[in-house]
C-alpha atoms as a PDB file:
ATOM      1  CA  UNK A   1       0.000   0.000   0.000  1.00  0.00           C
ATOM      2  CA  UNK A   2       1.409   3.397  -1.354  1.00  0.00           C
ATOM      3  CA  UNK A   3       1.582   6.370   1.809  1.00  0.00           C
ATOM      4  CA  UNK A   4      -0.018   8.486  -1.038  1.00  0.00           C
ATOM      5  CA  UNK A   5      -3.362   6.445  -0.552  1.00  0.00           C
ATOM      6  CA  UNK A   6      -6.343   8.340   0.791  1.00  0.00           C
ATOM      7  CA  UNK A   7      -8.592   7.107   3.552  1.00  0.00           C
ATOM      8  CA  UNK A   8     -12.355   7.971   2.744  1.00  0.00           C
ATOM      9  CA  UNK A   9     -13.926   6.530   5.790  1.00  0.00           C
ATOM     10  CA  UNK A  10     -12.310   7.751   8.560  1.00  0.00           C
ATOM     11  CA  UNK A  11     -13.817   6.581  12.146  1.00  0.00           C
ATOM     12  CA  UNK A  12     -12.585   8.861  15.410  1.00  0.00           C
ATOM     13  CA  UNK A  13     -13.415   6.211  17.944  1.00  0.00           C
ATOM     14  CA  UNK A  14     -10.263   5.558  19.158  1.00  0.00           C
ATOM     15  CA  UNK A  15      -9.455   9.038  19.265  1.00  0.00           C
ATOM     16  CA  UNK A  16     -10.031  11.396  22.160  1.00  0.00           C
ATOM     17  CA  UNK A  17     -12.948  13.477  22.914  1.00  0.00           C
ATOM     18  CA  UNK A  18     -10.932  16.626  22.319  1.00  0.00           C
ATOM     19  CA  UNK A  19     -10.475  15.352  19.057  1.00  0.00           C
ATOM     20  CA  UNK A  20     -13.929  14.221  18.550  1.00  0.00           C
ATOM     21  CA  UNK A  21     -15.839  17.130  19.714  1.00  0.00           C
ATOM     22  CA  UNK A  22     -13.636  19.414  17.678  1.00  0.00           C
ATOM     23  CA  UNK A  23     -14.175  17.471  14.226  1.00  0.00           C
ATOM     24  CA  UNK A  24     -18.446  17.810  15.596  1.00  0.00           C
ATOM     25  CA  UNK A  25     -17.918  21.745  15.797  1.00  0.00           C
ATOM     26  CA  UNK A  26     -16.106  21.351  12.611  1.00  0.00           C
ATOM     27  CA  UNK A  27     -18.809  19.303  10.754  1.00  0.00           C
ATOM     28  CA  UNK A  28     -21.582  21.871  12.429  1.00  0.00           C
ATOM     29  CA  UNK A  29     -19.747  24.603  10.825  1.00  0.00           C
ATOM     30  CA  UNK A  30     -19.171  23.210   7.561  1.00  0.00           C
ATOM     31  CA  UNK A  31     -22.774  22.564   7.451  1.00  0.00           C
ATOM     32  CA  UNK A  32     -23.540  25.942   8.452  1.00  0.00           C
ATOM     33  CA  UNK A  33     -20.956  27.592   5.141  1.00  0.00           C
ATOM     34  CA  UNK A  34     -22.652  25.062   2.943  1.00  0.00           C
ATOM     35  CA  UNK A  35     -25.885  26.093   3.687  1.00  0.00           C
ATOM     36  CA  UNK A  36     -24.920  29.660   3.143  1.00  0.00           C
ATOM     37  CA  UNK A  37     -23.614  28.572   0.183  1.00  0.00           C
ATOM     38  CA  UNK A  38     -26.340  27.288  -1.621  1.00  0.00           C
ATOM     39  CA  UNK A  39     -28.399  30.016  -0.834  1.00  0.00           C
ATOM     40  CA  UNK A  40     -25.775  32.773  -2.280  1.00  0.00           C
ATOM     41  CA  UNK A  41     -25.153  30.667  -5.152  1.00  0.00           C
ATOM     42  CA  UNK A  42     -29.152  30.202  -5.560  1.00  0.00           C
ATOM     43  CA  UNK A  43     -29.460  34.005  -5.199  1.00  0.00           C
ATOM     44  CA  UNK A  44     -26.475  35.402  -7.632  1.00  0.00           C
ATOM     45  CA  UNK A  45     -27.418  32.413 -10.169  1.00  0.00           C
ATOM     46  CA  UNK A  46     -31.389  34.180 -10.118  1.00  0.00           C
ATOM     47  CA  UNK A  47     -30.029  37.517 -10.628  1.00  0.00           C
ATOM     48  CA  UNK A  48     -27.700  36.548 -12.967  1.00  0.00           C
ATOM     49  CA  UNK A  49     -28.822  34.202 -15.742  1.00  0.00           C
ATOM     50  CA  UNK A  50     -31.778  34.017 -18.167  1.00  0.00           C
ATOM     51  CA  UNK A  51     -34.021  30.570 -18.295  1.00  0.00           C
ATOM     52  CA  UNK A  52     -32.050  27.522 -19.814  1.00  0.00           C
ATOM     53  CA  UNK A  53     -28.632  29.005 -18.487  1.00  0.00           C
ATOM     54  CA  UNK A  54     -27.031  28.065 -15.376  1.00  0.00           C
ATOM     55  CA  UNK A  55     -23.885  29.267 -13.080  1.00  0.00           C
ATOM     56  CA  UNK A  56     -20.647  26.992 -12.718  1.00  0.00           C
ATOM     57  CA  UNK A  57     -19.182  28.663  -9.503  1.00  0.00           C
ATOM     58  CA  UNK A  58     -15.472  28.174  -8.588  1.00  0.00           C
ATOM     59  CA  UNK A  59     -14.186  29.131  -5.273  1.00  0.00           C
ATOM     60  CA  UNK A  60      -9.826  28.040  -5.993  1.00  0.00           C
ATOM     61  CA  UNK A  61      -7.404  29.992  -4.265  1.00  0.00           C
ATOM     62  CA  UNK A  62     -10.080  32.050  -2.262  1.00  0.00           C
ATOM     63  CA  UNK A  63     -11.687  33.956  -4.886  1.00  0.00           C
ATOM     64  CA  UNK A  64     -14.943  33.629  -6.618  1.00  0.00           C
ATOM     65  CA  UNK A  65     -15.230  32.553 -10.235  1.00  0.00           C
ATOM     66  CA  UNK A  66     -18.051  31.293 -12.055  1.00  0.00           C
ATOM     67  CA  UNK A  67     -19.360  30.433 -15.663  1.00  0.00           C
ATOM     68  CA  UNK A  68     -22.652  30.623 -17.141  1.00  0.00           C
ATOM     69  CA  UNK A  69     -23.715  27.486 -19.374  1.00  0.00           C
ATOM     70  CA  UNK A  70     -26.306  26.495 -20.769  1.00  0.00           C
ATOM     71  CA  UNK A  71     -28.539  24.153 -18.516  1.00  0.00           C
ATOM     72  CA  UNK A  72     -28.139  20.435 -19.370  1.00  0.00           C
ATOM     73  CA  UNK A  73     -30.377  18.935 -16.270  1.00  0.00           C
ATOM     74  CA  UNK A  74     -26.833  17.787 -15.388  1.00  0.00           C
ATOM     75  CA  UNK A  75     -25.694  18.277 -11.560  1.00  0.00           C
ATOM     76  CA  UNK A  76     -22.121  17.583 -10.603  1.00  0.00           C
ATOM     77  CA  UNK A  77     -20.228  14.449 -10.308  1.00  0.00           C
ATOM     78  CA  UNK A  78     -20.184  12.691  -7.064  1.00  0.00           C
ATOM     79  CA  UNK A  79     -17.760  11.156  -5.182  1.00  0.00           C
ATOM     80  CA  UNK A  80     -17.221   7.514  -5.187  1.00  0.00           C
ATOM     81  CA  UNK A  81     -17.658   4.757  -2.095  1.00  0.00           C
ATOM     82  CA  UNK A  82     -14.208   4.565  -0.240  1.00  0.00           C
ATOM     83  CA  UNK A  83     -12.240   1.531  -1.046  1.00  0.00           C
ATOM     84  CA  UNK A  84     -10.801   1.435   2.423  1.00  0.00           C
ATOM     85  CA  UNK A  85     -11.295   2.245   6.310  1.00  0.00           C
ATOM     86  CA  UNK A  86      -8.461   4.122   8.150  1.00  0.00           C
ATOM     87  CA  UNK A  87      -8.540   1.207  10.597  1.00  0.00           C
ATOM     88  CA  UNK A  88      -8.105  -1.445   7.535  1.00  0.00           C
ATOM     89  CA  UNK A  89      -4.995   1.067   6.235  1.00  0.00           C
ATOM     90  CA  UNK A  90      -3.650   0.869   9.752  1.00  0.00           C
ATOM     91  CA  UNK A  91      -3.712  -2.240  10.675  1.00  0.00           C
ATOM     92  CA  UNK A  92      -2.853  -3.573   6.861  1.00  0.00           C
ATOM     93  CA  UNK A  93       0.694  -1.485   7.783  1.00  0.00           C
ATOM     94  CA  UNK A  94       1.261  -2.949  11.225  1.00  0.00           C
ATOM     95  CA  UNK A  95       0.970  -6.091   9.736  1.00  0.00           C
ATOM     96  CA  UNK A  96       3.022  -5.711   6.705  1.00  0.00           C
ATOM     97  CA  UNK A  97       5.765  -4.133   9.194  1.00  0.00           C
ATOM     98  CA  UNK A  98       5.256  -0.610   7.627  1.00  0.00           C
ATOM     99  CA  UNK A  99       3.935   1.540  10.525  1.00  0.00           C
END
């Protein structure tokens, strides 16, 4: 197993409850920006386009950028199930005398 590989399903149960609660207020606050999100990208995409058009929005490197397309039904790609736990990684590297 490569150290480049990602883990996609990370549990926190062995982990502390400093660690824990802070990756909760974390999750709460992404939650929070995501809603506010939507609803700026909902508002500037209404005051922005004409029917049949939609906006692409970019956020890279901190600043906004966005492109208006024409509306295919389309929504964006999502992310595939993870391959592998954490704990599966971990203990696949104890074993093979990596960690």
């Amino acid at each position: 197993m490569s150290d480049k590989t990602w883990m996609n399903d990370v549990s926190l149960d062995e982990y502390s409850m400093d660690v824990r609660n802070a990756y909760i207020a974390y999750k709460e606050a992404y939650h929070k920006a995501a809603q506010a999100r939507e609803s700026f990208e909902t508002l500037f995409s209404e005051a922005t386009v004409e029917q049949g058009e939609k906006v692409l929005f970019s956020y890279r490197f901190g600043k906004l950028s966005i492109k208006v397309v024409e509306d295919d039904g389309k929504s964006a790609r999502k992310a595939g199930k993870p391959k592998q736990s954490l704990a599966d990684y971990l203990r696949e590297r104890r074993e093979s005398g990596l960690a």
